[in-house]
N, C-alpha and C. Protein backbone atom coordinates (compact mmCIF):
# COMPACT_ATOMS: atom_id res chain seq x y z
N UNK A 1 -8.67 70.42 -12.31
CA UNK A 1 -7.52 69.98 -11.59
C UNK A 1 -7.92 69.07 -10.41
N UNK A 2 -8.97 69.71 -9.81
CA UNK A 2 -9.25 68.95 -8.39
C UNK A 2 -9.79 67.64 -9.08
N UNK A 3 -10.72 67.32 -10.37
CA UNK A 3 -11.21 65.86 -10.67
C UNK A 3 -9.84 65.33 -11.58
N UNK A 4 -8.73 65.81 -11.59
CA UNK A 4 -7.23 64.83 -12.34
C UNK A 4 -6.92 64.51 -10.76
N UNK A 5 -6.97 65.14 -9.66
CA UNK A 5 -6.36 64.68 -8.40
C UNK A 5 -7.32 63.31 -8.07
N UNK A 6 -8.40 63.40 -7.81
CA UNK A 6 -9.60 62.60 -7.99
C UNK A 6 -9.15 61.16 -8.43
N UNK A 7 -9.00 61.44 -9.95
CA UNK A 7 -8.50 60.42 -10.49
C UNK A 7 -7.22 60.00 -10.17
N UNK A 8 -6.31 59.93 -10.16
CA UNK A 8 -5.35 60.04 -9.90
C UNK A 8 -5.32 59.14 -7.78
N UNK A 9 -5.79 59.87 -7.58
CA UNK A 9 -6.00 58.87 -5.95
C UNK A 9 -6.61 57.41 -6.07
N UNK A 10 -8.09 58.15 -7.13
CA UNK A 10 -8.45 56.17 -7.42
C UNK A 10 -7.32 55.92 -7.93
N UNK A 11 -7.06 55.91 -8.90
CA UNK A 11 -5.74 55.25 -9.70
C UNK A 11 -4.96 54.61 -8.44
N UNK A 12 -4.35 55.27 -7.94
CA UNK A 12 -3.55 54.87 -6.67
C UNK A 12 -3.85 53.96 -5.58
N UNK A 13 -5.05 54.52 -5.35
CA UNK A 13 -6.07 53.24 -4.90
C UNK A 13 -6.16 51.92 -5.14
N UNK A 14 -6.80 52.17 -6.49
CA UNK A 14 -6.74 50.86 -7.14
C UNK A 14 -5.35 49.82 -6.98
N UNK A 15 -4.22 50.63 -7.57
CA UNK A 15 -3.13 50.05 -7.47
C UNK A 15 -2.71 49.31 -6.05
N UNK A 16 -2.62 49.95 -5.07
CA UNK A 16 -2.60 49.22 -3.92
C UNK A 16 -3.51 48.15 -3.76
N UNK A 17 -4.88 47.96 -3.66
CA UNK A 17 -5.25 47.24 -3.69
C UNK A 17 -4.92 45.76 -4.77
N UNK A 18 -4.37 46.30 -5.92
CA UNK A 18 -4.30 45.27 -6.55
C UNK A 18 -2.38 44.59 -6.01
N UNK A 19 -1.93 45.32 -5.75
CA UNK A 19 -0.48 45.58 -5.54
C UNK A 19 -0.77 44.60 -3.88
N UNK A 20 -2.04 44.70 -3.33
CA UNK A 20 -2.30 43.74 -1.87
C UNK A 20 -2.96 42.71 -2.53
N UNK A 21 -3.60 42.67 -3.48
CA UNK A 21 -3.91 41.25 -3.96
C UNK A 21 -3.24 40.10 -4.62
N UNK A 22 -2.36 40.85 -4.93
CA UNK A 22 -1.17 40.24 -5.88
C UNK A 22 -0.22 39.38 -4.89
N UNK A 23 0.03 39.93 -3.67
CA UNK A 23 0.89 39.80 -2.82
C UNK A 23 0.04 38.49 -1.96
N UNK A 24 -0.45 38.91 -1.57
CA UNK A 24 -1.77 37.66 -1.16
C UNK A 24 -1.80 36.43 -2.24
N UNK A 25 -1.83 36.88 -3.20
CA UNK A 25 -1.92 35.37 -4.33
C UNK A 25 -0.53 34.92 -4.40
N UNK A 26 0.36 35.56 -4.01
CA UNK A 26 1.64 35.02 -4.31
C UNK A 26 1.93 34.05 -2.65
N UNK A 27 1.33 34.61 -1.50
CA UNK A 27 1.18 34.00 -0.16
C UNK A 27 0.56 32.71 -0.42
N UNK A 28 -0.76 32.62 -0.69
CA UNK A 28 -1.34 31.40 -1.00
C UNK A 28 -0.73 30.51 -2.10
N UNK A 29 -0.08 31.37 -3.13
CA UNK A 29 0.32 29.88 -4.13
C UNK A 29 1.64 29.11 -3.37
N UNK A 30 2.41 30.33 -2.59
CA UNK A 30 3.43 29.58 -1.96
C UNK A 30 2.91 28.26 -0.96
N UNK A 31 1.78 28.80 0.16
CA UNK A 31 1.20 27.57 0.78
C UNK A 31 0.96 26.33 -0.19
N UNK A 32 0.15 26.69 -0.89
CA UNK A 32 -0.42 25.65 -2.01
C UNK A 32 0.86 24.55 -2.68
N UNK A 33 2.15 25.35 -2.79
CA UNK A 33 3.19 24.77 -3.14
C UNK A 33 3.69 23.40 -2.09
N UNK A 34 3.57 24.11 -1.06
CA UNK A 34 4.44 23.39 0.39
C UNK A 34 3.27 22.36 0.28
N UNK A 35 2.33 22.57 0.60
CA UNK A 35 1.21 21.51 0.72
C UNK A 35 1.32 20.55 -0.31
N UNK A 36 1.35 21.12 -1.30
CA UNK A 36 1.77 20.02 -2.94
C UNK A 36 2.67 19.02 -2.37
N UNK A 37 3.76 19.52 -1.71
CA UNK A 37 4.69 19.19 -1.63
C UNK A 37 4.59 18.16 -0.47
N UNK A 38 4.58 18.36 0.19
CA UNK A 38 3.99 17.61 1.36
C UNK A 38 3.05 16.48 0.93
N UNK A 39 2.02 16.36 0.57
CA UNK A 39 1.22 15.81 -0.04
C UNK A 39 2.09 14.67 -0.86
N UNK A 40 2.96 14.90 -1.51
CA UNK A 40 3.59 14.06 -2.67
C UNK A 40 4.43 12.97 -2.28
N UNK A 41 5.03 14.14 -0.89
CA UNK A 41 6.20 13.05 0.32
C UNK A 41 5.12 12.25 0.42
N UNK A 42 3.70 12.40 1.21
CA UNK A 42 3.35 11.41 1.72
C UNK A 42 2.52 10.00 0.63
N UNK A 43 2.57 10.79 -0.75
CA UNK A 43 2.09 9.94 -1.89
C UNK A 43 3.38 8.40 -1.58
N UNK A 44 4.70 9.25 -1.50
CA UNK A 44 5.96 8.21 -2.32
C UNK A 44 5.43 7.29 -0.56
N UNK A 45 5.36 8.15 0.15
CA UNK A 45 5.41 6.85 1.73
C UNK A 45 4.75 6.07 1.18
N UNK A 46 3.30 6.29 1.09
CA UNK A 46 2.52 5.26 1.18
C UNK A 46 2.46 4.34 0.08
N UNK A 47 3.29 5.10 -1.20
CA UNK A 47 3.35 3.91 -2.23
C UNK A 47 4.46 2.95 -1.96
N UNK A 48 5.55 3.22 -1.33
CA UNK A 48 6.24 2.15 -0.41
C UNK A 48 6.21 1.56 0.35
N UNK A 49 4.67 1.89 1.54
CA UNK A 49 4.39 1.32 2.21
C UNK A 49 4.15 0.24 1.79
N UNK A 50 2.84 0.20 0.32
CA UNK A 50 1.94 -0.61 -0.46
C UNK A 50 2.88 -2.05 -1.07
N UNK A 51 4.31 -1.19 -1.15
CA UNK A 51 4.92 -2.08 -1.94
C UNK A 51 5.66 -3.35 -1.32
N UNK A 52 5.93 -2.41 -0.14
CA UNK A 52 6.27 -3.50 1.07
C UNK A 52 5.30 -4.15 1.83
N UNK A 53 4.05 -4.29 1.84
CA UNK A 53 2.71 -4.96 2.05
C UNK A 53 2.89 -5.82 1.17
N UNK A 54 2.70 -5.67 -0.11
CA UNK A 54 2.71 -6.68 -0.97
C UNK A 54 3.42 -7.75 -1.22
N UNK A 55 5.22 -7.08 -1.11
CA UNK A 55 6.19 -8.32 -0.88
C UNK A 55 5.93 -9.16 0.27
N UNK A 56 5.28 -8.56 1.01
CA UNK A 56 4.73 -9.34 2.84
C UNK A 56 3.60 -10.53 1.70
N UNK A 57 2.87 -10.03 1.36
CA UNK A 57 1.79 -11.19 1.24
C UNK A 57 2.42 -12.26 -0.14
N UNK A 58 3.10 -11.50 -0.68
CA UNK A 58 3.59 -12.21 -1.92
C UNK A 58 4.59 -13.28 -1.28
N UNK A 59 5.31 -13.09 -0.02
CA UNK A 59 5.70 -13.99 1.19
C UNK A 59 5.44 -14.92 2.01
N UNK A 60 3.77 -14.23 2.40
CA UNK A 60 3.05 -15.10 2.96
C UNK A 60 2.06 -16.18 2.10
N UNK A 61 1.86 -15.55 0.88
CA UNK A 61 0.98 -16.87 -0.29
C UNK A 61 2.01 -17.36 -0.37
N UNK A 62 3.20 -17.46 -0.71
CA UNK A 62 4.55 -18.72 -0.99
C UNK A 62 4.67 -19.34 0.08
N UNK A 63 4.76 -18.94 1.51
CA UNK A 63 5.26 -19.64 2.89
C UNK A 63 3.44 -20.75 2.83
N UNK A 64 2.57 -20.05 2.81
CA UNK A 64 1.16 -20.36 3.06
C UNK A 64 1.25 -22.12 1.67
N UNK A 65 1.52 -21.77 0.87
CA UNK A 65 1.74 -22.72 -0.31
C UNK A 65 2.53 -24.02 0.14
N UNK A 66 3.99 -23.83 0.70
CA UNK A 66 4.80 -24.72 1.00
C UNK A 66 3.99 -25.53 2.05
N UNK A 67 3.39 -24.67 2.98
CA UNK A 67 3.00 -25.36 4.40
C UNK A 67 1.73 -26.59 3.56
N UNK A 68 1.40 -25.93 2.48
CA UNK A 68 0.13 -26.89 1.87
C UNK A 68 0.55 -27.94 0.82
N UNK A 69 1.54 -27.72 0.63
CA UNK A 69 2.48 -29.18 -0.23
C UNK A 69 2.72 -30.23 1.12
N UNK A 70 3.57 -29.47 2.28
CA UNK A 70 4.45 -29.97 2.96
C UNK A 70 3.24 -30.95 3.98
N UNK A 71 1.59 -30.68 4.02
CA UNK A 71 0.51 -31.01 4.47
C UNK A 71 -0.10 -31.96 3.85
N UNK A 72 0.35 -31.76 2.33
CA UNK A 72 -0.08 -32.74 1.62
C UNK A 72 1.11 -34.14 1.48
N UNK A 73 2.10 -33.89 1.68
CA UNK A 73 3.34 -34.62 1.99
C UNK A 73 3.09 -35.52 2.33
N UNK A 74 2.70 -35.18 4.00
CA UNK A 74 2.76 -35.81 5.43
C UNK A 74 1.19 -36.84 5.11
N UNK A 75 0.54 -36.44 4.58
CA UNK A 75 -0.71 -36.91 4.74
C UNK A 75 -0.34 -38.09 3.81
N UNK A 76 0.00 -38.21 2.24
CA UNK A 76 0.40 -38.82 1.76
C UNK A 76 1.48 -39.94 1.92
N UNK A 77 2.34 -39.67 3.31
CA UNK A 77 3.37 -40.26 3.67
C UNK A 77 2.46 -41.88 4.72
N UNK A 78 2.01 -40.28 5.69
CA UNK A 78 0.40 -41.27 6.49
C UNK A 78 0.19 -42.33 5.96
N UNK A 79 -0.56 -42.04 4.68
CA UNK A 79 -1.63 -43.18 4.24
C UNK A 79 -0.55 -43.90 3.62
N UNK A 80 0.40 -44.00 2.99
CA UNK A 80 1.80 -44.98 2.42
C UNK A 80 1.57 -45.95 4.18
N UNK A 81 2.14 -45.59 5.21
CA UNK A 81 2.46 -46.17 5.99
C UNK A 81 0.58 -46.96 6.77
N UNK A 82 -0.07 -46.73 6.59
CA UNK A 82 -1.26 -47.05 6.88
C UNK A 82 -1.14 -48.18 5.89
N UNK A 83 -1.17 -48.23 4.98
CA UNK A 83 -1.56 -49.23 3.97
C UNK A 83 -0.59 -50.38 4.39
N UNK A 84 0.95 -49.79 4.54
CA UNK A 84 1.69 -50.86 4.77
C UNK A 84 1.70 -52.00 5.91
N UNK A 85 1.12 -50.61 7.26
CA UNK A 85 0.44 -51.71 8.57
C UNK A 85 -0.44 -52.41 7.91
N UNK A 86 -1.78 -51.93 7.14
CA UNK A 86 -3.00 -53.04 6.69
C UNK A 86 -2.12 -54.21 5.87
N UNK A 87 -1.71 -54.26 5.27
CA UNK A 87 -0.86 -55.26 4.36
C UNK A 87 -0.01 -56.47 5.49
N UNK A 88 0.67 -56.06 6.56
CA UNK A 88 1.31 -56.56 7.10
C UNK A 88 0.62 -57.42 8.11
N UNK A 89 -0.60 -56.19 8.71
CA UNK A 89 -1.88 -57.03 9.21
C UNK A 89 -2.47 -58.80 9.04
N UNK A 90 -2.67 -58.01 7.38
CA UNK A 90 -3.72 -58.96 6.44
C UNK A 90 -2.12 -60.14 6.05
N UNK A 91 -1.33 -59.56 5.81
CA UNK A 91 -0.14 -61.10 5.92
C UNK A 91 -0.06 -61.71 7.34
N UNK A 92 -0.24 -61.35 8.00
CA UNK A 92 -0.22 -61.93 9.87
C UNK A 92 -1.54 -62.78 9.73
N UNK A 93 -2.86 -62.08 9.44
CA UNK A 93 -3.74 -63.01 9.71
C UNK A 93 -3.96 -63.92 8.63
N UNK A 94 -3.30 -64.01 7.37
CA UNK A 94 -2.95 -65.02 6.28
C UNK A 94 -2.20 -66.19 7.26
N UNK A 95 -1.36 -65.69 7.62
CA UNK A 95 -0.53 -66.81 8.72
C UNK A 95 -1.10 -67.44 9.32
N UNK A 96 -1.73 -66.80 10.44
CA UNK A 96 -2.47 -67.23 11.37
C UNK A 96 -3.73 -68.43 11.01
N UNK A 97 -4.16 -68.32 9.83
CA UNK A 97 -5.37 -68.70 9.16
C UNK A 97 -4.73 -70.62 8.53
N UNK A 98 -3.55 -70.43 8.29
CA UNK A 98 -2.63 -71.91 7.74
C UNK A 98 -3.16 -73.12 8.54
């Protein structure tokens, strides 16, 4: 009788302990959850951050582009009007030369 009591206390024993481990794993998976969770908010931020970075530069290579047409423009406009002083030049000193 006294080794069924015996048994019977481990038994009980045991159970608590597992009955505190159980409870504990259910504590930590809940953390583990929130953290998941958390973690995921800050996944979607930063993949919106990324996305709005990108429309920024996908902004700035198009603005950066125009300024390099609009450079090549002016420069091209330049040398049109350069040529036309040399021309007008070289007809003046055609004149001059009669």
């Amino acid at each position: 009788m006294n080794e069924l009591h015996e048994i019977v206390g481990n038994l009980e024993s045991k159970a608590q302990k597992l009955i505190h481990l159980h409870s504990k794993a259910l504590e930590e998976n809940e953390q583990l959850r929130q953290t998941n969770s958390e973690l995921l908010e800050k996944i979607q931020q930063k993949e919106l951050e990324f996305k709005e970075l990108e429309e920024k530069h996908q902004v700035l290579k198009l603005a950066k582009s125009l300024l390099e047409n609009q450079e090549s423009e002016k420069t091209t406009d330049i040398k049109l009007k350069i040529n036309e002083l040399v021309r007008e030049i070289d007809k003046s000193i055609a004149l001059l030369n009669r």
